[in-house]
Protein backbone atom coordinates (compact mmCIF):
# COMPACT_ATOMS: atom_id res chain seq x y z
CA UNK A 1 173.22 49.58 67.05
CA UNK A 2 172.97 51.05 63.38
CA UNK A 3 169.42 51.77 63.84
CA UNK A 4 170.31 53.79 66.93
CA UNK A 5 172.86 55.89 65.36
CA UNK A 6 170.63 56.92 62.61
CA UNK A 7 167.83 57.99 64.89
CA UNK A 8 170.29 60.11 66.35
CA UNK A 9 171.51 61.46 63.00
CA UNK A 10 168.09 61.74 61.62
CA UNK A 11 167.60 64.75 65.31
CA UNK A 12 170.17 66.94 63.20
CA UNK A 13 168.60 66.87 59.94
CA UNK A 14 167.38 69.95 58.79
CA UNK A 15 164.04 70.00 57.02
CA UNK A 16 163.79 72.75 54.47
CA UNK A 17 166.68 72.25 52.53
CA UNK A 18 166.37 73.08 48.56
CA UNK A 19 167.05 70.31 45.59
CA UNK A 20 170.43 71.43 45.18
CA UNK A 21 171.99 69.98 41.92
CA UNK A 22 175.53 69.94 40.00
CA UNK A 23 175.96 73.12 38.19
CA UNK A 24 173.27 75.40 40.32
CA UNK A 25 174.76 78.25 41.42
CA UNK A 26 173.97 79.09 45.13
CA UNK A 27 173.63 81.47 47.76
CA UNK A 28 174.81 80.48 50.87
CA UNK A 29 174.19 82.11 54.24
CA UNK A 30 177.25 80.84 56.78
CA UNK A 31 176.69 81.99 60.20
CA UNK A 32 180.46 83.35 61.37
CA UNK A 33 181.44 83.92 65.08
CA UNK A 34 184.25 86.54 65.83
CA UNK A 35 184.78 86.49 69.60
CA UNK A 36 181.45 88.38 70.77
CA UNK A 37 180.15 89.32 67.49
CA UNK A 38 177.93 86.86 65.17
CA UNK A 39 177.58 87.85 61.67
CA UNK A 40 175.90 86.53 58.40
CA UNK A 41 178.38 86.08 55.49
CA UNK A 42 176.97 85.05 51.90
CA UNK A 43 179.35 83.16 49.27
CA UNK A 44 177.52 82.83 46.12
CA UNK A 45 178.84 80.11 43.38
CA UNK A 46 178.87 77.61 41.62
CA UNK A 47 178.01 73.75 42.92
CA UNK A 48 181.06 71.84 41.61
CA UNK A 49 180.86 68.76 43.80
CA UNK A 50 178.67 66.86 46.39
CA UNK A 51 180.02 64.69 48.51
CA UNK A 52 178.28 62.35 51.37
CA UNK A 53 174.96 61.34 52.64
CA UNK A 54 172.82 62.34 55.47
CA UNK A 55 173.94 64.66 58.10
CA UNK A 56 177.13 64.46 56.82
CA UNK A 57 176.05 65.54 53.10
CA UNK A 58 178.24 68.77 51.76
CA UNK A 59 178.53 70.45 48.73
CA UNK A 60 181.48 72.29 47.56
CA UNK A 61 181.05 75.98 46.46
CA UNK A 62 183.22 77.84 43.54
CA UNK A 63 183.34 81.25 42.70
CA UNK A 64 185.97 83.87 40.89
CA UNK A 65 186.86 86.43 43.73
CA UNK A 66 189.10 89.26 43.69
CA UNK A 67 191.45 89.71 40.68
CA UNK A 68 190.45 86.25 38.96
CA UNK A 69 191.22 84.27 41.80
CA UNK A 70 188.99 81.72 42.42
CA UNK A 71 188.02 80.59 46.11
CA UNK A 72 185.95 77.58 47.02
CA UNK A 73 184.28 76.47 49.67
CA UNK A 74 182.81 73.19 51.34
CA UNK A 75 179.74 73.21 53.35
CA UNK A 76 177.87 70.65 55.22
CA UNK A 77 174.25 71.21 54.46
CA UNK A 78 172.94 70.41 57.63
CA UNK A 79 175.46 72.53 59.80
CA UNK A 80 174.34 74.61 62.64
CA UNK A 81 176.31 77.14 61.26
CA UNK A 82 174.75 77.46 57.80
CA UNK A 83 171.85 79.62 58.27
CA UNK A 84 170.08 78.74 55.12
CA UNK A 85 171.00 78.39 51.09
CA UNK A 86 168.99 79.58 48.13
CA UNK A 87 169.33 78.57 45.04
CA UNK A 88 169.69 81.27 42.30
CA UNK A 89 169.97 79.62 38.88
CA UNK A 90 169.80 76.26 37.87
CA UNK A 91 172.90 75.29 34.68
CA UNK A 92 172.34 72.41 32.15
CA UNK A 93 175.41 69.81 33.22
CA UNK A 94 176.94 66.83 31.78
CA UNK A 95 179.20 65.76 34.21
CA UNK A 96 179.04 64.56 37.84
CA UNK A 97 181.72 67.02 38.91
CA UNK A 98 182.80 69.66 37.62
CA UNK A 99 186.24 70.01 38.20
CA UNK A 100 187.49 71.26 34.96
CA UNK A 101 186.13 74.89 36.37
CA UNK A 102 189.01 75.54 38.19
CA UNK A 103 191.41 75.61 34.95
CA UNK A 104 188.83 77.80 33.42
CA UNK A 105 188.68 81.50 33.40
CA UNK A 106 186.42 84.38 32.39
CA UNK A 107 183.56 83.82 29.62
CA UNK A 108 184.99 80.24 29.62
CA UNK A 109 183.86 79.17 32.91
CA UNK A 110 180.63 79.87 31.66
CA UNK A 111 177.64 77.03 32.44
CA UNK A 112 174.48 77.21 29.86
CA UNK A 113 171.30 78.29 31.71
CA UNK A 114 168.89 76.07 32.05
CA UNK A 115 165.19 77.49 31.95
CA UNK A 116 162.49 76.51 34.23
């Protein structure tokens, strides 16, 4: 029975997806439907958490919007919906998660850069 479920989940997997890692910040291109129209929409952040395994692997997306207010964002990897994600810079990180961004503002929320 197990071995027939993950043949199943192993259909949805996509196969070029990029090493994403804690602390990378990302582009990611999210397919959005309004009624008729389809659309592109990018969020760019930071990767502050990853969560789950196989199809059902996410990551969860931070970044400072509009007058300092920061907006984040969870998205499965291998959705239909996300069109594709490209990573822009990789950040040296200590920590698993980084949930002490969100208390964090300005210069502060800074990660180093990591050079490659």
């Amino acid at each position: 029975m197990t071995y027939l479920i993950k043949s199943l989940e192993n259909e949805y997997l996509k196969e070029e997806v990029p090493e994403i890692r804690i602390g990378d910040i990302v582009r990611v291109h999210n397919r959005i439907v309004e009624g008729r129209n389809e659309r592109i929409q990018v969020f760019q952040g930071t990767v502050i958490a990853m969560k789950g395994e196989g199809p059902a692997k996410a990551i969860t997306v931070r970044k400072i919007g509009a007058h300092g207010v920061g907006v984040e964002r969870i998205f499965r990897i291998h959705a239909p919906r996300v069109e594709k994600i490209e990573i822009v810079r990789h950040s040296k990180v200590r920590r698993a998660k980084l949930y002490f961004l969100r208390d964090r503002v300005g210069k502060k929320a800074r990660l180093k850069q990591l050079r490659r």
